[in-house]
PDB file of N, CA and C in Angstrom:
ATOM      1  N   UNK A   1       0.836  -1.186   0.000  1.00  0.00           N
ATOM      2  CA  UNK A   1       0.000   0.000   0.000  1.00  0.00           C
ATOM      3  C   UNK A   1       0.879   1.246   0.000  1.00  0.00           C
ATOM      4  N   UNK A   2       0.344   2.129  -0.343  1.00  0.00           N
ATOM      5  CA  UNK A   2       1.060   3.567  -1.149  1.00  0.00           C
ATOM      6  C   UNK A   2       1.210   4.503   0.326  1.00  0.00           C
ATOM      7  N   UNK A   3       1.860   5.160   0.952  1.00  0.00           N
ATOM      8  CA  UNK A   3       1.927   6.333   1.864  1.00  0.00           C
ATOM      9  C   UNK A   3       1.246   7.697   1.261  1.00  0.00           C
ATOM     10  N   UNK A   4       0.733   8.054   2.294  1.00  0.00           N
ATOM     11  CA  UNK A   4      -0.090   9.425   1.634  1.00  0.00           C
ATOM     12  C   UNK A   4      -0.031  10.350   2.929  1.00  0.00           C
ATOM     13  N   UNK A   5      -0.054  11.767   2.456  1.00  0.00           N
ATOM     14  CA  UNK A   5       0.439  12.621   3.283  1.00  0.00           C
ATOM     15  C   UNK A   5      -1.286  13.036   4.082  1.00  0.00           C
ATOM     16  N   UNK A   6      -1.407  13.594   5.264  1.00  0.00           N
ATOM     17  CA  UNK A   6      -3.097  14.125   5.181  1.00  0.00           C
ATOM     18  C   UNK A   6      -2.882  15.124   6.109  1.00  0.00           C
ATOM     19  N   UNK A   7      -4.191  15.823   6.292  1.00  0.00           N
ATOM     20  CA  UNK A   7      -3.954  17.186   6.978  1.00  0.00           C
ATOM     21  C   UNK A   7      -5.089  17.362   7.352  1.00  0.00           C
ATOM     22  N   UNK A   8      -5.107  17.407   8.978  1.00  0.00           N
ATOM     23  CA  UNK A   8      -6.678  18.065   9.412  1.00  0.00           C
ATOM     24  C   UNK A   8      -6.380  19.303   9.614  1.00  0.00           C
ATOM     25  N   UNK A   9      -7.536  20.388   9.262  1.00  0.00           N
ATOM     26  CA  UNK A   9      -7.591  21.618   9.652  1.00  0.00           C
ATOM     27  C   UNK A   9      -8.356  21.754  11.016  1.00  0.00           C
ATOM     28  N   UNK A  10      -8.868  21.159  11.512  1.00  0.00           N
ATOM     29  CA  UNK A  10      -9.373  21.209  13.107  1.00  0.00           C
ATOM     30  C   UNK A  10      -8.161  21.217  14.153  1.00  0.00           C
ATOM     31  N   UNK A  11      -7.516  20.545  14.143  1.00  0.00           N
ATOM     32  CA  UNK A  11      -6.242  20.494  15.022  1.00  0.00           C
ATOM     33  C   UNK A  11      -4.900  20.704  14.609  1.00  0.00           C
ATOM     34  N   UNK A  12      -4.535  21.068  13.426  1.00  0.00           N
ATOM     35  CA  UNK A  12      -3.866  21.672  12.265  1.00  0.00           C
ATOM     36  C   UNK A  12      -2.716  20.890  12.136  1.00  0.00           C
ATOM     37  N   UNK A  13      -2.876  19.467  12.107  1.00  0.00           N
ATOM     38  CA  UNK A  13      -1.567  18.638  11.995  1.00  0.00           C
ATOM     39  C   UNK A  13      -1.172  17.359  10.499  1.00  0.00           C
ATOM     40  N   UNK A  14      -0.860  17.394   9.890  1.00  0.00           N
ATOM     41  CA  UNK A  14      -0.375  16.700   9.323  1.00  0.00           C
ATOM     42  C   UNK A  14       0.478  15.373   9.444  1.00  0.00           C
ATOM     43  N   UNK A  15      -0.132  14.220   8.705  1.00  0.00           N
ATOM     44  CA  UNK A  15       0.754  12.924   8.913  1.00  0.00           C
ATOM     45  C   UNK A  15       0.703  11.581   8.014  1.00  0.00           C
ATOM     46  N   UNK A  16       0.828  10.755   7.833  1.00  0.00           N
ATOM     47  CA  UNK A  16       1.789  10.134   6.738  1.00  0.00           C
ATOM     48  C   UNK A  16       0.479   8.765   7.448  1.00  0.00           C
ATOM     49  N   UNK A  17      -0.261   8.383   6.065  1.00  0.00           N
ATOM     50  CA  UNK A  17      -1.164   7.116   6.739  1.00  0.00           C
ATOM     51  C   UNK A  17      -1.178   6.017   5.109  1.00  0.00           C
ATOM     52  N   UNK A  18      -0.632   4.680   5.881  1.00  0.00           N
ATOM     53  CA  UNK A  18      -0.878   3.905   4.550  1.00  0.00           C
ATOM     54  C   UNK A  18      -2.376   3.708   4.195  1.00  0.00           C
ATOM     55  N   UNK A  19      -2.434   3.706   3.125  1.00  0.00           N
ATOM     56  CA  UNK A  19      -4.059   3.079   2.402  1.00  0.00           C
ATOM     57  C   UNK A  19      -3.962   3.270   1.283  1.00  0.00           C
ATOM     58  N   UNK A  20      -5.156   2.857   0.686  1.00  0.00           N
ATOM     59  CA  UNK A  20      -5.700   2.807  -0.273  1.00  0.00           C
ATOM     60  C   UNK A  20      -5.433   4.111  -1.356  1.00  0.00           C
ATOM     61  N   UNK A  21      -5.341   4.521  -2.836  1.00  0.00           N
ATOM     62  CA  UNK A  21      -5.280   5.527  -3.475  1.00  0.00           C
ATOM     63  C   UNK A  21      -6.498   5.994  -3.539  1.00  0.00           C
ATOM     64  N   UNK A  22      -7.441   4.886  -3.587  1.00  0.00           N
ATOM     65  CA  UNK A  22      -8.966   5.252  -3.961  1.00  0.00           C
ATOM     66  C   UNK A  22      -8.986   6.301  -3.021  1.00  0.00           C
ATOM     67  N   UNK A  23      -8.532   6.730  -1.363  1.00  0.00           N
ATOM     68  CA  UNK A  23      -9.699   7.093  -0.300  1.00  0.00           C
ATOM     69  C   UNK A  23      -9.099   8.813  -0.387  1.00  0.00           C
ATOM     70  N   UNK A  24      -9.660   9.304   0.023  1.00  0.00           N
ATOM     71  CA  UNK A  24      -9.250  11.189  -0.708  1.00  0.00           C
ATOM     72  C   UNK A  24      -9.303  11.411   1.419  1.00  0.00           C
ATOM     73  N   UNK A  25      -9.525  10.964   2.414  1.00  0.00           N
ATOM     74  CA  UNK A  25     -10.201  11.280   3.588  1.00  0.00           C
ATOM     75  C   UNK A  25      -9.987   9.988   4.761  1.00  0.00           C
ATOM     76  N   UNK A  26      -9.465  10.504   5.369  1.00  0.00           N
ATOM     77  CA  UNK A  26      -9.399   9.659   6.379  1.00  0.00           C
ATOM     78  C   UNK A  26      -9.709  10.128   7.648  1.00  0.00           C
ATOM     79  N   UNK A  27      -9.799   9.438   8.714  1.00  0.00           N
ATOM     80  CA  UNK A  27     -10.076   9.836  10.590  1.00  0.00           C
ATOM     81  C   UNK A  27      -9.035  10.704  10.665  1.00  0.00           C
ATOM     82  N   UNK A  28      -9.043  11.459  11.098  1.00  0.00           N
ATOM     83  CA  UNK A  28      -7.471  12.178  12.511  1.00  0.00           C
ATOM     84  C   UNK A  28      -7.078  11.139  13.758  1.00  0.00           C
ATOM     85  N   UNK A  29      -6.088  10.872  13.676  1.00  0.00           N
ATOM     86  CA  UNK A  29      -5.764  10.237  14.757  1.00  0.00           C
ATOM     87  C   UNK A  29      -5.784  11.211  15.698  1.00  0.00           C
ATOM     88  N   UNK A  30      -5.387  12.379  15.818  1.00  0.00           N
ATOM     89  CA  UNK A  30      -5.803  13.159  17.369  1.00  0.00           C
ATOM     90  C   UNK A  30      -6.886  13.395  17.443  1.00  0.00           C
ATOM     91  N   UNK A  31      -7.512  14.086  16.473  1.00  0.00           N
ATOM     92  CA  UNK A  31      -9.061  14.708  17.119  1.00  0.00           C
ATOM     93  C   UNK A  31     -10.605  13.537  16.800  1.00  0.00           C
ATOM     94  N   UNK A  32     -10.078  13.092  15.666  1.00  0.00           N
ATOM     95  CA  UNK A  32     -11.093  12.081  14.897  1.00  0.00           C
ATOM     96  C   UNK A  32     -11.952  12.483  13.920  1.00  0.00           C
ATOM     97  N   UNK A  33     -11.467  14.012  13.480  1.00  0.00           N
ATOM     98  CA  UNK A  33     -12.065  15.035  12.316  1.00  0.00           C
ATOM     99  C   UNK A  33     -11.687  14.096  10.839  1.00  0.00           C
ATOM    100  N   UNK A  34     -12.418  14.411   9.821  1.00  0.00           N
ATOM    101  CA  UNK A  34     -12.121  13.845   9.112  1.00  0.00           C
ATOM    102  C   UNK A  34     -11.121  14.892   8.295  1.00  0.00           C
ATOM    103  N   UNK A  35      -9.829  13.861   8.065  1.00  0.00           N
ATOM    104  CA  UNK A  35      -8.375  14.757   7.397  1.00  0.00           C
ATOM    105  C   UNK A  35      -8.514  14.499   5.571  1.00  0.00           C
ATOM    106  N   UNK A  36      -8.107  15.471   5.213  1.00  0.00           N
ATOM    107  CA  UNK A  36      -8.073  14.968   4.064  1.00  0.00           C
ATOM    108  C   UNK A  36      -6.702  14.872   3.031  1.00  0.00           C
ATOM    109  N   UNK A  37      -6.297  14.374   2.085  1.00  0.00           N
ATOM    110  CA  UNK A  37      -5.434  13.925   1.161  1.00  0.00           C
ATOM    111  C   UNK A  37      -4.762  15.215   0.756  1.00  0.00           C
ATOM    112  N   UNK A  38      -3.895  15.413   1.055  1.00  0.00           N
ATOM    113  CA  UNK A  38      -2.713  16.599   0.616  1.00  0.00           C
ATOM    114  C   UNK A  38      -1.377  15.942  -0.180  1.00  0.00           C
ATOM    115  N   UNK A  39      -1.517  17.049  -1.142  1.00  0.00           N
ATOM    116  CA  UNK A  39       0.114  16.574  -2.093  1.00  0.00           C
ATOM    117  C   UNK A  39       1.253  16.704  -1.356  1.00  0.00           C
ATOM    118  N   UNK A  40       2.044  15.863  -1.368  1.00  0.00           N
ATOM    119  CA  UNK A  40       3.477  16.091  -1.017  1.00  0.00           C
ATOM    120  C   UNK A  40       4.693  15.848  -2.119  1.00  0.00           C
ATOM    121  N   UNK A  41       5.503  16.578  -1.437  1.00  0.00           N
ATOM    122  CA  UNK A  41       6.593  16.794  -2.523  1.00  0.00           C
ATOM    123  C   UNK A  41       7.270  15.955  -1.600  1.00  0.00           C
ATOM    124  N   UNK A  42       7.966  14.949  -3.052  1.00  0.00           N
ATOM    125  CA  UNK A  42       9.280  14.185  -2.629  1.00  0.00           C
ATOM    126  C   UNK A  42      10.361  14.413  -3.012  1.00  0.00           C
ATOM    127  N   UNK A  43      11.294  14.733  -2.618  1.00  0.00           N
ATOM    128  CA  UNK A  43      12.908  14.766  -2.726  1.00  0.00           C
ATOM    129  C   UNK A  43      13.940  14.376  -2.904  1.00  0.00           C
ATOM    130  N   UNK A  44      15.108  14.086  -3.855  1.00  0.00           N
ATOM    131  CA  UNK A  44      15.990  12.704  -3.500  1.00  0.00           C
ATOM    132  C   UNK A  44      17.052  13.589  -4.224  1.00  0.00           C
ATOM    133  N   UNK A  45      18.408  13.300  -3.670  1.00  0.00           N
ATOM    134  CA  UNK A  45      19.525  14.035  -3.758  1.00  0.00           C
ATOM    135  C   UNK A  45      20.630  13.525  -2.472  1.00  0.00           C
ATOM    136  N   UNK A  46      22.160  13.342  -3.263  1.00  0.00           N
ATOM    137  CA  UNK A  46      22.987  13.497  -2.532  1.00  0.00           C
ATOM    138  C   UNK A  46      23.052  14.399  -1.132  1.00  0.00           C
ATOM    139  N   UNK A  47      22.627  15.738  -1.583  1.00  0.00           N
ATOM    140  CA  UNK A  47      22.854  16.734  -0.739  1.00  0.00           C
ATOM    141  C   UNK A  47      24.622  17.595  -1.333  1.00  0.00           C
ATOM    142  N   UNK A  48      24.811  16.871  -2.208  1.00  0.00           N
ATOM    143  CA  UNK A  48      26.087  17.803  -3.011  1.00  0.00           C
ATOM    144  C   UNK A  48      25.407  18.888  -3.457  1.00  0.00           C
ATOM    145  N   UNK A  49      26.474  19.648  -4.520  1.00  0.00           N
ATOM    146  CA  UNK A  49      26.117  20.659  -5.426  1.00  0.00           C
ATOM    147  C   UNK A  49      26.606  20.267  -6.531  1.00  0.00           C
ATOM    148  N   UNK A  50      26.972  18.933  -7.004  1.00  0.00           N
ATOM    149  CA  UNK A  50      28.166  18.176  -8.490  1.00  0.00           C
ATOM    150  C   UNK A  50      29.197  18.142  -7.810  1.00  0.00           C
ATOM    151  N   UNK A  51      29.946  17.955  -8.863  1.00  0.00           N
ATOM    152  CA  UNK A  51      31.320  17.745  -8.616  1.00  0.00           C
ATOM    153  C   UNK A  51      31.590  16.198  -8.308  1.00  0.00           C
ATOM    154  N   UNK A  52      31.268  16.185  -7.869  1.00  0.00           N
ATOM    155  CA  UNK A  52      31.192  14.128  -8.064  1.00  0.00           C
ATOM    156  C   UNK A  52      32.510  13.565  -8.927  1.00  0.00           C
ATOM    157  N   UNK A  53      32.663  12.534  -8.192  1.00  0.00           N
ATOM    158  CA  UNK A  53      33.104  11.261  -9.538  1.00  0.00           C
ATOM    159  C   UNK A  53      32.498  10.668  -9.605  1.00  0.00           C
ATOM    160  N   UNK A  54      32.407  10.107 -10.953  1.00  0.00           N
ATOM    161  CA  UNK A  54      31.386   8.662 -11.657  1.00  0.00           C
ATOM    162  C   UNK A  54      32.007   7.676 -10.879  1.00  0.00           C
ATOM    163  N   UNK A  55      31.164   6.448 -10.921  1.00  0.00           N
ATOM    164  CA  UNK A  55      31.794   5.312 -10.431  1.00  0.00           C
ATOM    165  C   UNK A  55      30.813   4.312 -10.970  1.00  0.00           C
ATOM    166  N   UNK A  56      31.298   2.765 -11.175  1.00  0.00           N
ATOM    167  CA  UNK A  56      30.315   1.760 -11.355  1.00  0.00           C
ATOM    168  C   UNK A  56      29.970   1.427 -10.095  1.00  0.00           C
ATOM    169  N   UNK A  57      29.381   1.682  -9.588  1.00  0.00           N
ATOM    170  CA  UNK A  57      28.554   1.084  -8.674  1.00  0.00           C
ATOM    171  C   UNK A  57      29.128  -0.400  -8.311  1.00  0.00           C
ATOM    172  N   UNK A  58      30.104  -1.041  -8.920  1.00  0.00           N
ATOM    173  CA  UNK A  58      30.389  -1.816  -8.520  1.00  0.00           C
ATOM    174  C   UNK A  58      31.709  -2.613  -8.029  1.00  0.00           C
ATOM    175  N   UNK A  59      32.579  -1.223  -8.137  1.00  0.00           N
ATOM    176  CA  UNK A  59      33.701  -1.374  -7.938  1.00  0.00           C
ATOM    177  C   UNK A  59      34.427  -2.717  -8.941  1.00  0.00           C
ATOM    178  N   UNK A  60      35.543  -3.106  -8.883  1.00  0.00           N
ATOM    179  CA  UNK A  60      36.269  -4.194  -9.331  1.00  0.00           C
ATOM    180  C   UNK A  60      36.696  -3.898 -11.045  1.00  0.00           C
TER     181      UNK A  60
END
């Protein structure tokens, strides 16, 4: 199952719940408001700026 980001505006917290793609809405685990499906941005990076060397990944 897929991770999805959600966000209640009653208690103003955001958090990360596996399920289904179908469901747009889920419970709040703190308050029990119903949260709904927010986009999140994902990220992936060294944390360099370049400069790198290539490498095979596999040495030898």
């Amino acid at each position: 199952m897929p991770l999805y980001e959600f966000y209640c505006s009653k208690c103003e917290k955001k958090y990360e719940e596996l399920c289904s793609s179908a469901l747009n809405s889920v419970q709040c685990p703190s308050c029990g408001k119903e949260a709904k499906k927010v986009f999140s941005l994902f990220q992936t990076g060294s944390g360099s700026s370049g400069g790198g060397t290539a490498s095979s990944g596999c040495g030898g």
